[in-house]
PDB file of N, CA and C in Angstrom:
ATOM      1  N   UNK A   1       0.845  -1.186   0.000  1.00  0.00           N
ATOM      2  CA  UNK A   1       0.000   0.000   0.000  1.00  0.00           C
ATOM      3  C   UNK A   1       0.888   1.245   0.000  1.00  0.00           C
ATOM      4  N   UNK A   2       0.387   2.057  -1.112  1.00  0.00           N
ATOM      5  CA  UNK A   2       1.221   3.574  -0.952  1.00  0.00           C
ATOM      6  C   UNK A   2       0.741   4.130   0.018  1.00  0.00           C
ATOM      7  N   UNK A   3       1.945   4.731   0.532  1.00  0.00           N
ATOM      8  CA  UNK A   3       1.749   5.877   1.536  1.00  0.00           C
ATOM      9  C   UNK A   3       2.522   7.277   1.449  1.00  0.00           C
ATOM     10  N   UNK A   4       2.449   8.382   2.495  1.00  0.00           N
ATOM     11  CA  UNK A   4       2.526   9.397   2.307  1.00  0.00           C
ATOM     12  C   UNK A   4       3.977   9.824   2.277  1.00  0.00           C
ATOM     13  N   UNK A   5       4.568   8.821   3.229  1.00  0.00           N
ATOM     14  CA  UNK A   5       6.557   8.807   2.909  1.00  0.00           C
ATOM     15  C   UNK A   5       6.799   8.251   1.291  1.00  0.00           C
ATOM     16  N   UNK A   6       6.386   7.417   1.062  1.00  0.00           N
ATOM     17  CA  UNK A   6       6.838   6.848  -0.071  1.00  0.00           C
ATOM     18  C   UNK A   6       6.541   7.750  -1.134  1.00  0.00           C
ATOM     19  N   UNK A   7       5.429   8.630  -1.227  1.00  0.00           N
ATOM     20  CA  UNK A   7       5.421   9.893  -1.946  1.00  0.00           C
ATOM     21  C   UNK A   7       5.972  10.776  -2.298  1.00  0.00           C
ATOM     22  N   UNK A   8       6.489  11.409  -0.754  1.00  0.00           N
ATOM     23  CA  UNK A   8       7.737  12.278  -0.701  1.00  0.00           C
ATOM     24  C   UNK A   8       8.708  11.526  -1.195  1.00  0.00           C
ATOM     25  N   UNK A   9       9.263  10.342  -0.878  1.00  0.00           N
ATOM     26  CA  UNK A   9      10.164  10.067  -1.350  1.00  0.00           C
ATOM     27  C   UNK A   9      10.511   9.936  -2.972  1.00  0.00           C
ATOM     28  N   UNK A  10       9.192   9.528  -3.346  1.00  0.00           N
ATOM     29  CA  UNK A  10       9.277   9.682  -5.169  1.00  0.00           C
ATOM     30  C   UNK A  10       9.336  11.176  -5.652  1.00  0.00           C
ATOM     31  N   UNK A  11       8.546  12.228  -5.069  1.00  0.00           N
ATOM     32  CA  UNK A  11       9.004  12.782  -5.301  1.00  0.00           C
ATOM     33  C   UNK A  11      10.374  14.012  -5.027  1.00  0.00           C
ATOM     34  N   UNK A  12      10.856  13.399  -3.867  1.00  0.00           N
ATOM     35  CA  UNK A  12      12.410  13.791  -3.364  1.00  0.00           C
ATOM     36  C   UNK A  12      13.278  13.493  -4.814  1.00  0.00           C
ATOM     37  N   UNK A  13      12.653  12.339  -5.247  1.00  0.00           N
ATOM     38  CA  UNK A  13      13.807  11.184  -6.298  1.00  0.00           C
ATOM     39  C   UNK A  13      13.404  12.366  -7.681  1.00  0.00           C
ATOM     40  N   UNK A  14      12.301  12.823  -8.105  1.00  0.00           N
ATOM     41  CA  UNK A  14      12.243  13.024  -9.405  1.00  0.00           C
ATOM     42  C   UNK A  14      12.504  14.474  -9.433  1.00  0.00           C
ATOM     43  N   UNK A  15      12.329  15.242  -8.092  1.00  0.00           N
ATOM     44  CA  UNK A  15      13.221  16.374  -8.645  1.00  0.00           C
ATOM     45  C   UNK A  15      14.486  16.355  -8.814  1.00  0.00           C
ATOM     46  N   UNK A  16      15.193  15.677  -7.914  1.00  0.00           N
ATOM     47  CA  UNK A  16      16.388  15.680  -7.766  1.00  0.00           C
ATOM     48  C   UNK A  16      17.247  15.121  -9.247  1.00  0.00           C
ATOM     49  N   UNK A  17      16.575  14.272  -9.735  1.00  0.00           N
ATOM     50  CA  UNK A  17      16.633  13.621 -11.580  1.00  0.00           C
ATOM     51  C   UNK A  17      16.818  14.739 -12.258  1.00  0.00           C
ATOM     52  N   UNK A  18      15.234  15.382 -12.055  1.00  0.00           N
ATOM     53  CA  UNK A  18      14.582  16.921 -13.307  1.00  0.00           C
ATOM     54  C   UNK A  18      16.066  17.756 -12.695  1.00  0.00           C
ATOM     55  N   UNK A  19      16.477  18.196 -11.662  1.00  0.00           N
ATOM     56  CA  UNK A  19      17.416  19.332 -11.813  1.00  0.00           C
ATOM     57  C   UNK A  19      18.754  18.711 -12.021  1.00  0.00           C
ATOM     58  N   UNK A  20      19.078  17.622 -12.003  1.00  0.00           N
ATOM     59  CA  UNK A  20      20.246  17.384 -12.123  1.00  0.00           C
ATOM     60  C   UNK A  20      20.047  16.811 -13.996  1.00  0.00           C
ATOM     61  N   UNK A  21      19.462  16.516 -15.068  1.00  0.00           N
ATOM     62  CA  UNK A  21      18.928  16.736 -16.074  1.00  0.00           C
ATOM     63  C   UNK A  21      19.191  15.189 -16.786  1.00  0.00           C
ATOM     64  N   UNK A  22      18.207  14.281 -15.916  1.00  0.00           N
ATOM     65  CA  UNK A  22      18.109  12.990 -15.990  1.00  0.00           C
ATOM     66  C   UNK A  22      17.338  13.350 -17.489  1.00  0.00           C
ATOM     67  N   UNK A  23      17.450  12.127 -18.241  1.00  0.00           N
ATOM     68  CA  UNK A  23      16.421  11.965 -19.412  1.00  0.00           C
ATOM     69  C   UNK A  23      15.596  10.784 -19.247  1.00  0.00           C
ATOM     70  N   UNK A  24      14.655  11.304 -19.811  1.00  0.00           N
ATOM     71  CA  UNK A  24      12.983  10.117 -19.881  1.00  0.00           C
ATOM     72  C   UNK A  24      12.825   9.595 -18.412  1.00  0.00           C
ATOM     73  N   UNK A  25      12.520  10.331 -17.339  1.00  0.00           N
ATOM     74  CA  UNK A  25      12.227  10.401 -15.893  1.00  0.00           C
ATOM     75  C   UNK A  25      11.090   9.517 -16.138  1.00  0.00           C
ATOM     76  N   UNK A  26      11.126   8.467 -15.587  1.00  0.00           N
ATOM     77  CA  UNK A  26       9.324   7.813 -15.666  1.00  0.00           C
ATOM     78  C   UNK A  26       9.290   6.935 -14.230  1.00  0.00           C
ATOM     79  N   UNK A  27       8.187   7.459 -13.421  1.00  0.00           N
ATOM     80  CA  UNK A  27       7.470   6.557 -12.292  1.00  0.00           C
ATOM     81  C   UNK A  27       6.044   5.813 -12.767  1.00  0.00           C
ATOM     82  N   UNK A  28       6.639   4.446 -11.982  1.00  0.00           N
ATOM     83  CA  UNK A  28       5.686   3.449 -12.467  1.00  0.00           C
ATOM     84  C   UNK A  28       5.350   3.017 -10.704  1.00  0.00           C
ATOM     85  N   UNK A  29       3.570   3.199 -11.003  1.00  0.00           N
ATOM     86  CA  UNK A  29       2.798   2.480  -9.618  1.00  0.00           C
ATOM     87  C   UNK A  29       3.151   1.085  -9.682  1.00  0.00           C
ATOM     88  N   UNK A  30       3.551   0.405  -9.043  1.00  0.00           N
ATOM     89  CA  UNK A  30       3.800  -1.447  -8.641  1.00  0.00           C
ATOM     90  C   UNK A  30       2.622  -1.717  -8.044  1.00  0.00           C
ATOM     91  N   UNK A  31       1.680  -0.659  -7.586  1.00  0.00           N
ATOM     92  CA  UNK A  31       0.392  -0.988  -6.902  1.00  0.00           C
ATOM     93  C   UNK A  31      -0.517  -2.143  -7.558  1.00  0.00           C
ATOM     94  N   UNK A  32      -0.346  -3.639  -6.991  1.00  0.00           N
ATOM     95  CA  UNK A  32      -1.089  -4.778  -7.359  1.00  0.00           C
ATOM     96  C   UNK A  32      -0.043  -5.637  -8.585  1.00  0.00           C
ATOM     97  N   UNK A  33       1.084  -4.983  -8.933  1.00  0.00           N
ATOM     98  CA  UNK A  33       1.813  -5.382  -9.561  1.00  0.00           C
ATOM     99  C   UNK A  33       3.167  -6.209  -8.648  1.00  0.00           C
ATOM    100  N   UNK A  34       3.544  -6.061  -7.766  1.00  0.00           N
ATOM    101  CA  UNK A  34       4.560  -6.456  -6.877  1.00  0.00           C
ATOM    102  C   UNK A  34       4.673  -6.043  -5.790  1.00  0.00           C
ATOM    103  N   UNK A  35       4.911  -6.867  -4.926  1.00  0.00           N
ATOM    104  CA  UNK A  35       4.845  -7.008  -3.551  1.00  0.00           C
ATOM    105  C   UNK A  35       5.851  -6.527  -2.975  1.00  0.00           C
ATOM    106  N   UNK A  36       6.977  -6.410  -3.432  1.00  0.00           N
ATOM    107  CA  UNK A  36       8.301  -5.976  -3.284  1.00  0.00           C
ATOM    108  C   UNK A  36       8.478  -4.527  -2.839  1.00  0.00           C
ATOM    109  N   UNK A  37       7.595  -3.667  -3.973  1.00  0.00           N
ATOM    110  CA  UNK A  37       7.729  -1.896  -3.790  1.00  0.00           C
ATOM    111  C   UNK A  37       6.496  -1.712  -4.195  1.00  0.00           C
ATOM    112  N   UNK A  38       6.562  -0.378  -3.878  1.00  0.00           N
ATOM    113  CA  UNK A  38       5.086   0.910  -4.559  1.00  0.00           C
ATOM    114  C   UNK A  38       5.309   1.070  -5.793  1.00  0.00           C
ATOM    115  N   UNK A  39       6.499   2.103  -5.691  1.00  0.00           N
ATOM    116  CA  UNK A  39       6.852   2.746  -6.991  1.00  0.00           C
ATOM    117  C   UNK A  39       8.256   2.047  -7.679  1.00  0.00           C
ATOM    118  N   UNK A  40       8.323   2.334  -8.779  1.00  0.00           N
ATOM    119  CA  UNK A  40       9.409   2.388  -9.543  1.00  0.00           C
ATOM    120  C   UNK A  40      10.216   3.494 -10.405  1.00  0.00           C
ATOM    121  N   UNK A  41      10.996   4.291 -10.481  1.00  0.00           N
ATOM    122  CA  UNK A  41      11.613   5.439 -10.964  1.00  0.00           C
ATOM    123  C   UNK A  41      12.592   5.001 -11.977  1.00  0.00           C
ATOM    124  N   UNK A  42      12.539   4.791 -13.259  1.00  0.00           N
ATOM    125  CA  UNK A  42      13.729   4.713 -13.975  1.00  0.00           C
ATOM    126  C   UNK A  42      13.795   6.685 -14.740  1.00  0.00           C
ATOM    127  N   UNK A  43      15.249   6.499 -15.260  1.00  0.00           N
ATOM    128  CA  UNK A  43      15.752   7.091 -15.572  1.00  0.00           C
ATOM    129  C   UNK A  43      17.183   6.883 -16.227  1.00  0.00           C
ATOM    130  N   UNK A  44      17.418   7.834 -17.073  1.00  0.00           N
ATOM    131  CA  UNK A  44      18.712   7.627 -18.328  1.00  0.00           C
ATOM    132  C   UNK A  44      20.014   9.059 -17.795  1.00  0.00           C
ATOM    133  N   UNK A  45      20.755   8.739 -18.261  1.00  0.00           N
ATOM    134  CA  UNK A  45      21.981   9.781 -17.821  1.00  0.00           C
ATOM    135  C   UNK A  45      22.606   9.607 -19.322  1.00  0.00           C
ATOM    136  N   UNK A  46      23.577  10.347 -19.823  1.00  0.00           N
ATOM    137  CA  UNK A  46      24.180  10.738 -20.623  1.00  0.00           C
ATOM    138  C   UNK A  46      25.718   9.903 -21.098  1.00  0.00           C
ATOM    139  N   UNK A  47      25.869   9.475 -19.893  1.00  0.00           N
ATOM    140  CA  UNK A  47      27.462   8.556 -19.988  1.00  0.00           C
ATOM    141  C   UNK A  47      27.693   8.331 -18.055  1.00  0.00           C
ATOM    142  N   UNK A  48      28.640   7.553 -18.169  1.00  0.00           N
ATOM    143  CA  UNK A  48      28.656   6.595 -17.519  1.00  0.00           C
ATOM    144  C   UNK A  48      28.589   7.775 -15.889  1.00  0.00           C
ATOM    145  N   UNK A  49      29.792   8.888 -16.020  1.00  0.00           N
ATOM    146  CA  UNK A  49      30.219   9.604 -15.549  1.00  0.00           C
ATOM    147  C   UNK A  49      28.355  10.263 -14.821  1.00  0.00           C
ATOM    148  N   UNK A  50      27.864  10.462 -15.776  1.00  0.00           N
ATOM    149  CA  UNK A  50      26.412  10.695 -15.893  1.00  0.00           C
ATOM    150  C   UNK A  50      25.545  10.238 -14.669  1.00  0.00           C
ATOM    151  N   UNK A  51      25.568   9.213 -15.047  1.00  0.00           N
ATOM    152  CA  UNK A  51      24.730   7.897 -14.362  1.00  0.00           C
ATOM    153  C   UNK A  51      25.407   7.840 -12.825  1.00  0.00           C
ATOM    154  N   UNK A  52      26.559   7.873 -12.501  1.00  0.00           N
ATOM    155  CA  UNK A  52      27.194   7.615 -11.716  1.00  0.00           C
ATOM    156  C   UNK A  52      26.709   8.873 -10.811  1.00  0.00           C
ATOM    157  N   UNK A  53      26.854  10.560 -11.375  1.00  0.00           N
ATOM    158  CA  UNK A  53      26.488  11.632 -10.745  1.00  0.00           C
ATOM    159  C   UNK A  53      25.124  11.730 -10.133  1.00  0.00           C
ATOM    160  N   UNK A  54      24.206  11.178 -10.944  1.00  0.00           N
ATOM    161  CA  UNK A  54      22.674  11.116 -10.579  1.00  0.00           C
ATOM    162  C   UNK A  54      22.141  10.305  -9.609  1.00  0.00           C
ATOM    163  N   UNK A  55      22.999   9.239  -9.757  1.00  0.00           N
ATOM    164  CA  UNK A  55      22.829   8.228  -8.275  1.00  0.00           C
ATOM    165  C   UNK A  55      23.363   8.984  -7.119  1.00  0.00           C
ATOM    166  N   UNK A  56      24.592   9.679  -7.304  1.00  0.00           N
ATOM    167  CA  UNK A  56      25.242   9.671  -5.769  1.00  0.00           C
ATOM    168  C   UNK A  56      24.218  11.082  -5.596  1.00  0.00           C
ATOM    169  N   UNK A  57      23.754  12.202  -6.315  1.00  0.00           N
ATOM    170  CA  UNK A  57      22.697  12.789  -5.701  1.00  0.00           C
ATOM    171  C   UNK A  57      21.264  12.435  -5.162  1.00  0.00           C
ATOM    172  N   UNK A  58      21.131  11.144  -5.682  1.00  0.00           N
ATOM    173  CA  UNK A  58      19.533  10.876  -5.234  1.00  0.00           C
ATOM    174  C   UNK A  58      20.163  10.143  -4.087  1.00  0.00           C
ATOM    175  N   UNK A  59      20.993   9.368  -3.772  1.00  0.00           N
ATOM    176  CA  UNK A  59      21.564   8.766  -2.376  1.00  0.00           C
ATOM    177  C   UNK A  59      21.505   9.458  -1.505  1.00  0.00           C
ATOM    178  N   UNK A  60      22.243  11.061  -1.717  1.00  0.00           N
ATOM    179  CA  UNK A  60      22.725  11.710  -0.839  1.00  0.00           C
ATOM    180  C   UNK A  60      21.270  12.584   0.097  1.00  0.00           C
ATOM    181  N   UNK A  61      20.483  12.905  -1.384  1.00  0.00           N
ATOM    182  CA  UNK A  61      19.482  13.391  -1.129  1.00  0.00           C
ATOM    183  C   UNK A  61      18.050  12.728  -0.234  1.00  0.00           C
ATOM    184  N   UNK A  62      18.354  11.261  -0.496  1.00  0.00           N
ATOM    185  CA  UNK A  62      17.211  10.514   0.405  1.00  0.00           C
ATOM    186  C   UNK A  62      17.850  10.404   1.787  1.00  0.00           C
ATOM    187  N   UNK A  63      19.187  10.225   1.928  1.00  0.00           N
ATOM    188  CA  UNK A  63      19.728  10.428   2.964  1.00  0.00           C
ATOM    189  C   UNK A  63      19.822  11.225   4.048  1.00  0.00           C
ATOM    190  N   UNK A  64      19.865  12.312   3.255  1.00  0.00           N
ATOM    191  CA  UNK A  64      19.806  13.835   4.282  1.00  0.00           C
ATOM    192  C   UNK A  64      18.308  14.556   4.366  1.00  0.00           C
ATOM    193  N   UNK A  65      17.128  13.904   2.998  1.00  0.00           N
ATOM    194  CA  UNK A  65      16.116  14.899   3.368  1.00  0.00           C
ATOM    195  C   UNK A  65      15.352  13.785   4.149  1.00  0.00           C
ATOM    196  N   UNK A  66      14.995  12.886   3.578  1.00  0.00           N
ATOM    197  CA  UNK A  66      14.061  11.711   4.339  1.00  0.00           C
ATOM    198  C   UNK A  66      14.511  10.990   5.484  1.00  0.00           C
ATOM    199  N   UNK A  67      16.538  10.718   5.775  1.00  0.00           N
ATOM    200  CA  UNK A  67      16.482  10.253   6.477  1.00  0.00           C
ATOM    201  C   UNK A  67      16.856   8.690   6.469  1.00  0.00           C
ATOM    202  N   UNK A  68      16.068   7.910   5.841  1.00  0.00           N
ATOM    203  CA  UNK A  68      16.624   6.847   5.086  1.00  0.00           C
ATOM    204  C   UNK A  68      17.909   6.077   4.473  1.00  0.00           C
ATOM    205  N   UNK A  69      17.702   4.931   4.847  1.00  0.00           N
ATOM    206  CA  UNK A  69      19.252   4.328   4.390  1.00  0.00           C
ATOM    207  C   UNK A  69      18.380   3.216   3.227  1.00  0.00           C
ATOM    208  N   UNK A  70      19.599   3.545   2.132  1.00  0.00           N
ATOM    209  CA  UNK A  70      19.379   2.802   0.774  1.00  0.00           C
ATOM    210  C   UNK A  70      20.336   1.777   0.690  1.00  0.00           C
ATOM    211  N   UNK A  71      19.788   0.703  -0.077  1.00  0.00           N
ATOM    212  CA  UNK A  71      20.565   0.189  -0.561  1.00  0.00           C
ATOM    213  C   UNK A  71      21.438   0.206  -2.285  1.00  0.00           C
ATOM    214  N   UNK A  72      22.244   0.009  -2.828  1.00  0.00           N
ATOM    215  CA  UNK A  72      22.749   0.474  -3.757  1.00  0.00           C
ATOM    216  C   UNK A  72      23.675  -0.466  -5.067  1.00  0.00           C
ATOM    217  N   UNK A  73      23.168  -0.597  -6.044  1.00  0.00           N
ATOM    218  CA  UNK A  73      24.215  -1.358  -6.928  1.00  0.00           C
ATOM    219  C   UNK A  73      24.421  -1.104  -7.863  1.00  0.00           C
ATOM    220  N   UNK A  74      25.553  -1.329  -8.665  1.00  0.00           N
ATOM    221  CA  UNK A  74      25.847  -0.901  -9.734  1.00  0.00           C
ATOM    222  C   UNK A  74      26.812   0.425 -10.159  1.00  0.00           C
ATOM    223  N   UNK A  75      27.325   1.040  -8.674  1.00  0.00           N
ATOM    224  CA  UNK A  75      27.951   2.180  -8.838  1.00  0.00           C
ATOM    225  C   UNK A  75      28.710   2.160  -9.613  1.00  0.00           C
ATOM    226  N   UNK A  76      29.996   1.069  -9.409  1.00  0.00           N
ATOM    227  CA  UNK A  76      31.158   0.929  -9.811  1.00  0.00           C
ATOM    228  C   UNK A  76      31.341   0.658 -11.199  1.00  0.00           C
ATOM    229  N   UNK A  77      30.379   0.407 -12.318  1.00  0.00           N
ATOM    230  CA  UNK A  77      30.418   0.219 -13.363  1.00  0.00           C
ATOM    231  C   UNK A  77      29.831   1.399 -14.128  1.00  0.00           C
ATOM    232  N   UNK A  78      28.767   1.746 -13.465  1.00  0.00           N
ATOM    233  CA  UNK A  78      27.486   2.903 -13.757  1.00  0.00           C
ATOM    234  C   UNK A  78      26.602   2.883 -14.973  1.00  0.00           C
ATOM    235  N   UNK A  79      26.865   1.395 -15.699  1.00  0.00           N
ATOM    236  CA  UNK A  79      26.153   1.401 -16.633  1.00  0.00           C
ATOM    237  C   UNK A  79      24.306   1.193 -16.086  1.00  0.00           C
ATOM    238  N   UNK A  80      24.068   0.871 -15.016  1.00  0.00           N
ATOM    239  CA  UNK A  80      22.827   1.051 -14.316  1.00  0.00           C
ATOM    240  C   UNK A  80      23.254   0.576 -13.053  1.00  0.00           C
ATOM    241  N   UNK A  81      22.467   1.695 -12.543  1.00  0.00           N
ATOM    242  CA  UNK A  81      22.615   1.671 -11.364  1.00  0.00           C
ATOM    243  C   UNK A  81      21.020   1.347 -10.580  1.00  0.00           C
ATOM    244  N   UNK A  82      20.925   0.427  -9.048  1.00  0.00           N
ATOM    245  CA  UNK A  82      19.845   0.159  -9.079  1.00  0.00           C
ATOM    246  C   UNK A  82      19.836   1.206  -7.422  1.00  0.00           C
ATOM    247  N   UNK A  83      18.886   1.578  -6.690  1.00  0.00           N
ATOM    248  CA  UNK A  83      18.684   2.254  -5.490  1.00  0.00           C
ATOM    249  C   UNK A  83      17.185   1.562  -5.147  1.00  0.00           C
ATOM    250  N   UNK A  84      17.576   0.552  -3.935  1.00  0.00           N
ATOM    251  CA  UNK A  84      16.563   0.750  -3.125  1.00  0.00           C
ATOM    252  C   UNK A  84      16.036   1.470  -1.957  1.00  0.00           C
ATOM    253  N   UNK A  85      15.063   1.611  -2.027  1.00  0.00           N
ATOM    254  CA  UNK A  85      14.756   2.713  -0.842  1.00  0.00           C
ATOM    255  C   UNK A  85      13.729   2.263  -0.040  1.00  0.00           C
ATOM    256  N   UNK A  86      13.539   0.643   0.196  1.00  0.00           N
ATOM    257  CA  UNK A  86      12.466   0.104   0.717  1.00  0.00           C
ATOM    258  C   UNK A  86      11.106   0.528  -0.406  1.00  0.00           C
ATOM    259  N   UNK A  87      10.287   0.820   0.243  1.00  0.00           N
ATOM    260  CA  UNK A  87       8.792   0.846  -0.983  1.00  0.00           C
ATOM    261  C   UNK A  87       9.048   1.444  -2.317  1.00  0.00           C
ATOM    262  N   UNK A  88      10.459   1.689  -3.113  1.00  0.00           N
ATOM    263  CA  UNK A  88      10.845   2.517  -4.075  1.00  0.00           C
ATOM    264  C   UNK A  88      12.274   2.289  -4.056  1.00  0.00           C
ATOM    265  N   UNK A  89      11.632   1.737  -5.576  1.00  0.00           N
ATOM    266  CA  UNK A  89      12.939   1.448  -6.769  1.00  0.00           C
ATOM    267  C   UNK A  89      13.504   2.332  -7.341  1.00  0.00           C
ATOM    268  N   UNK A  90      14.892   2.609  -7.346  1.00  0.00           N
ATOM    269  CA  UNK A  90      15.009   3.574  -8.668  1.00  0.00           C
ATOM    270  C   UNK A  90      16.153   2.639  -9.463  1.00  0.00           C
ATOM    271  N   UNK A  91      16.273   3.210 -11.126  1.00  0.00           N
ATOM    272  CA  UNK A  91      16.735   2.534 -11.798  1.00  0.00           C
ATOM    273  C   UNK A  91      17.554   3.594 -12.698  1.00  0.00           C
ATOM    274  N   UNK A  92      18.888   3.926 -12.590  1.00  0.00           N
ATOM    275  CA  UNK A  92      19.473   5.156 -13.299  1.00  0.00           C
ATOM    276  C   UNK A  92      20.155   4.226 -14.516  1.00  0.00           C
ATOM    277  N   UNK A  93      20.279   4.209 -16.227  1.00  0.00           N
ATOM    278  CA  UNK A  93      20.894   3.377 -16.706  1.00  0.00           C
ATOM    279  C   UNK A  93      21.566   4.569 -17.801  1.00  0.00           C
ATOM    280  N   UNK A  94      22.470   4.040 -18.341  1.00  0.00           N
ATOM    281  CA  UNK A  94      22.998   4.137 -19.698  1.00  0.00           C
ATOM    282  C   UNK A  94      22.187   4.444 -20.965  1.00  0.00           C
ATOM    283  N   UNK A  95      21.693   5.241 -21.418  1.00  0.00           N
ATOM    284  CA  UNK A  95      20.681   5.152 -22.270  1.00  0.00           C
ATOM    285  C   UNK A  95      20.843   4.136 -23.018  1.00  0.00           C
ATOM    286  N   UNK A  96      21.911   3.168 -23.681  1.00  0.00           N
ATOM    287  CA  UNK A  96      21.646   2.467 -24.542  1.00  0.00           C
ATOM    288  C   UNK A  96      21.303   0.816 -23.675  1.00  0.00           C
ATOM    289  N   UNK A  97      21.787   1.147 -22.807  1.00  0.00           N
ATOM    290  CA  UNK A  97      21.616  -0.082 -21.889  1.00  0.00           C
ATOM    291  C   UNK A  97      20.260  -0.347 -21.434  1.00  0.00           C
ATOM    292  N   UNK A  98      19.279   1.347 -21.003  1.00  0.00           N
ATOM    293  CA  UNK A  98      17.935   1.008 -20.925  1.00  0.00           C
ATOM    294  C   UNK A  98      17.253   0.613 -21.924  1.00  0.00           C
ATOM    295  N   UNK A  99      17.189   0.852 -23.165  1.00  0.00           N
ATOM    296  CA  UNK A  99      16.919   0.205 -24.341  1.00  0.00           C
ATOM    297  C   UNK A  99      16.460  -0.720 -24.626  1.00  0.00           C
ATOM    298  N   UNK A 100      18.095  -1.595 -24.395  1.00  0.00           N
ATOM    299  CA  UNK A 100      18.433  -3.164 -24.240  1.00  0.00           C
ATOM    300  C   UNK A 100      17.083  -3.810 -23.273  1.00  0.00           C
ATOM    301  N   UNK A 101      17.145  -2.993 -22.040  1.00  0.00           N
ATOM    302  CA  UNK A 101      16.641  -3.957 -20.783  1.00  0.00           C
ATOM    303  C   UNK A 101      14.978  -3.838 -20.653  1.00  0.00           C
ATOM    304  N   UNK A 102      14.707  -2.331 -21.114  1.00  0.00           N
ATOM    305  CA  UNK A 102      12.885  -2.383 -21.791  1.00  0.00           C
ATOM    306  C   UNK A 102      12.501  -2.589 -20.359  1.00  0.00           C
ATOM    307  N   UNK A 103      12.429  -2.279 -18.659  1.00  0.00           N
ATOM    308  CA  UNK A 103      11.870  -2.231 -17.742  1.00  0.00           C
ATOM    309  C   UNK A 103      10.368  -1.634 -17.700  1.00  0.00           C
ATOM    310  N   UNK A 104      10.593  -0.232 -18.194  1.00  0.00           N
ATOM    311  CA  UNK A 104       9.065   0.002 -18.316  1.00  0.00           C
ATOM    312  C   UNK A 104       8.168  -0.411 -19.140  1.00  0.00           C
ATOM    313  N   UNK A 105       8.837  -1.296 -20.210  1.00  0.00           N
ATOM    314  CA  UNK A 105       7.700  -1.975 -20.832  1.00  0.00           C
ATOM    315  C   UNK A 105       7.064  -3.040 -20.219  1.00  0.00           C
ATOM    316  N   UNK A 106       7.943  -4.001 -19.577  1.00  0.00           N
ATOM    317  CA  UNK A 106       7.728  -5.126 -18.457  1.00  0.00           C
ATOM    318  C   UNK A 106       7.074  -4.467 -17.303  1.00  0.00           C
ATOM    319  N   UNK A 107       7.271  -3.639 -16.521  1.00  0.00           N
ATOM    320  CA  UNK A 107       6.402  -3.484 -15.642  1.00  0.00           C
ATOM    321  C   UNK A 107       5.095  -2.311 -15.636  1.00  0.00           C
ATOM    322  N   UNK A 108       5.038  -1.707 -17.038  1.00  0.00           N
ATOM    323  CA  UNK A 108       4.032  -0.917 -17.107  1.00  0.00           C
ATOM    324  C   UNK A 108       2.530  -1.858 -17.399  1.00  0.00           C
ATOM    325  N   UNK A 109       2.668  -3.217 -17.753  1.00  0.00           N
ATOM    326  CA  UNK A 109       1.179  -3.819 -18.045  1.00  0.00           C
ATOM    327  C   UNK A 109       0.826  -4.163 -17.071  1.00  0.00           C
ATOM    328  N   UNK A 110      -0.837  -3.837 -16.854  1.00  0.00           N
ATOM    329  CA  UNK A 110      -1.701  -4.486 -15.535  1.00  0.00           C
ATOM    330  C   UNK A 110      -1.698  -6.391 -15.511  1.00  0.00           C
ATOM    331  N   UNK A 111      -1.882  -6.631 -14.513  1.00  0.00           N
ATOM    332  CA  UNK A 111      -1.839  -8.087 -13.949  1.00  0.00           C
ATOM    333  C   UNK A 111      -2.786  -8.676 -14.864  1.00  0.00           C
ATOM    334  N   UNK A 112      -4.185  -7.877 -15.132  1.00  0.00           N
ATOM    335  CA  UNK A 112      -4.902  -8.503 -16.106  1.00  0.00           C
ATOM    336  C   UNK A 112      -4.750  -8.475 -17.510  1.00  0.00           C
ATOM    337  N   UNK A 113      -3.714  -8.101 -18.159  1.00  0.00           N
ATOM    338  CA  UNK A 113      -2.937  -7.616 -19.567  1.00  0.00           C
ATOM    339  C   UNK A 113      -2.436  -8.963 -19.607  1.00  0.00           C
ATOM    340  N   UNK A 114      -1.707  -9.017 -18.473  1.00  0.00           N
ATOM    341  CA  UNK A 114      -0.460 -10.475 -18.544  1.00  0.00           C
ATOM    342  C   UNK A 114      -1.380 -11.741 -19.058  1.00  0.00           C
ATOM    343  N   UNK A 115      -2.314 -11.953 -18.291  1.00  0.00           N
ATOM    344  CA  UNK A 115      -3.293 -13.082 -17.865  1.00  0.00           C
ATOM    345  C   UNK A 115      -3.926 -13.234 -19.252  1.00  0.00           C
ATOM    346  N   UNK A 116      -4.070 -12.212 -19.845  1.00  0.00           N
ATOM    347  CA  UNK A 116      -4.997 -12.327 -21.004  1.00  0.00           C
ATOM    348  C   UNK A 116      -3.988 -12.531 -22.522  1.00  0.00           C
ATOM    349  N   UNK A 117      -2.530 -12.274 -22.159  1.00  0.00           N
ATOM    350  CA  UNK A 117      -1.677 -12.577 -22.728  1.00  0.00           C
ATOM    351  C   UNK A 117      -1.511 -13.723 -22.905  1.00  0.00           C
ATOM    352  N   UNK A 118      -1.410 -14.602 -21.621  1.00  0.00           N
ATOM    353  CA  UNK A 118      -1.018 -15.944 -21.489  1.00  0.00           C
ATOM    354  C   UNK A 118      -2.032 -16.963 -22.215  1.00  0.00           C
ATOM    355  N   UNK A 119      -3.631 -16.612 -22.436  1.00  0.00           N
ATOM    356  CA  UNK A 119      -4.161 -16.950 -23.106  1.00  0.00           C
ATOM    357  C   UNK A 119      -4.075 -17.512 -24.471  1.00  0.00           C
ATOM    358  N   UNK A 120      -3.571 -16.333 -25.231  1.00  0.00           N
ATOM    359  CA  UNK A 120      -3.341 -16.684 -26.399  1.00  0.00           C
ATOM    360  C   UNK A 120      -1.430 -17.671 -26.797  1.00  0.00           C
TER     361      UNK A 120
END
């Protein structure tokens, strides 16, 4: 169930993206979709250097405004980077790497999309 932290916290995450000048910012509700989180936040950076900058501000920033301790992977390479934040995912990648991996296409269909998929 969403709640009113996990709000702030998405949106702590998507300004902090918009001013630091993430590309194709997209939050996805997990609501009835996974049990795991609420939300999901992907986002693209420019180069590796990129990707790498945008994470350590949304870290720093859930850290110091919310309070919160994340968990974190992918720094060291920065071709995606993953941030958990308990009820909220974020997903910073490589633009060509998000591409490749198509997340919001996989988790943007409803439970009953899938089901009616499997049908045919």
């Amino acid at each position: 169930m969403q709640g009113k932290e996990d709000k702030l916290i998405v949106d702590v995450i998507t300004n902090i993206l918009s001013e630091n000048k993430a590309e194709d910012v997209v939050n996805i509700s997990l609501d009835g979709k996974s049990e795991q989180a609420d939300f999901m936040i992907i986002a693209s950076g420019l180069s590796n250097r990129h990707v790498l900058a945008l994470a350590e501000k949304v870290i720093s920033s859930i850290k110091n405004k919310i309070g919160a301790t994340v968990r974190v992977e992918g720094l060291r390479n920065a071709d995606w980077v993953l941030i958990d934040c308990g009820d909220v995912i974020v997903h910073i990648f490589r633009e060509e790497v998000r591409d490749f991996y198509q997340l919001e296409r996989m988790w943007q269909y409803l439970p009953k999309d899938i089901n009616e998929a499997e049908k045919f």
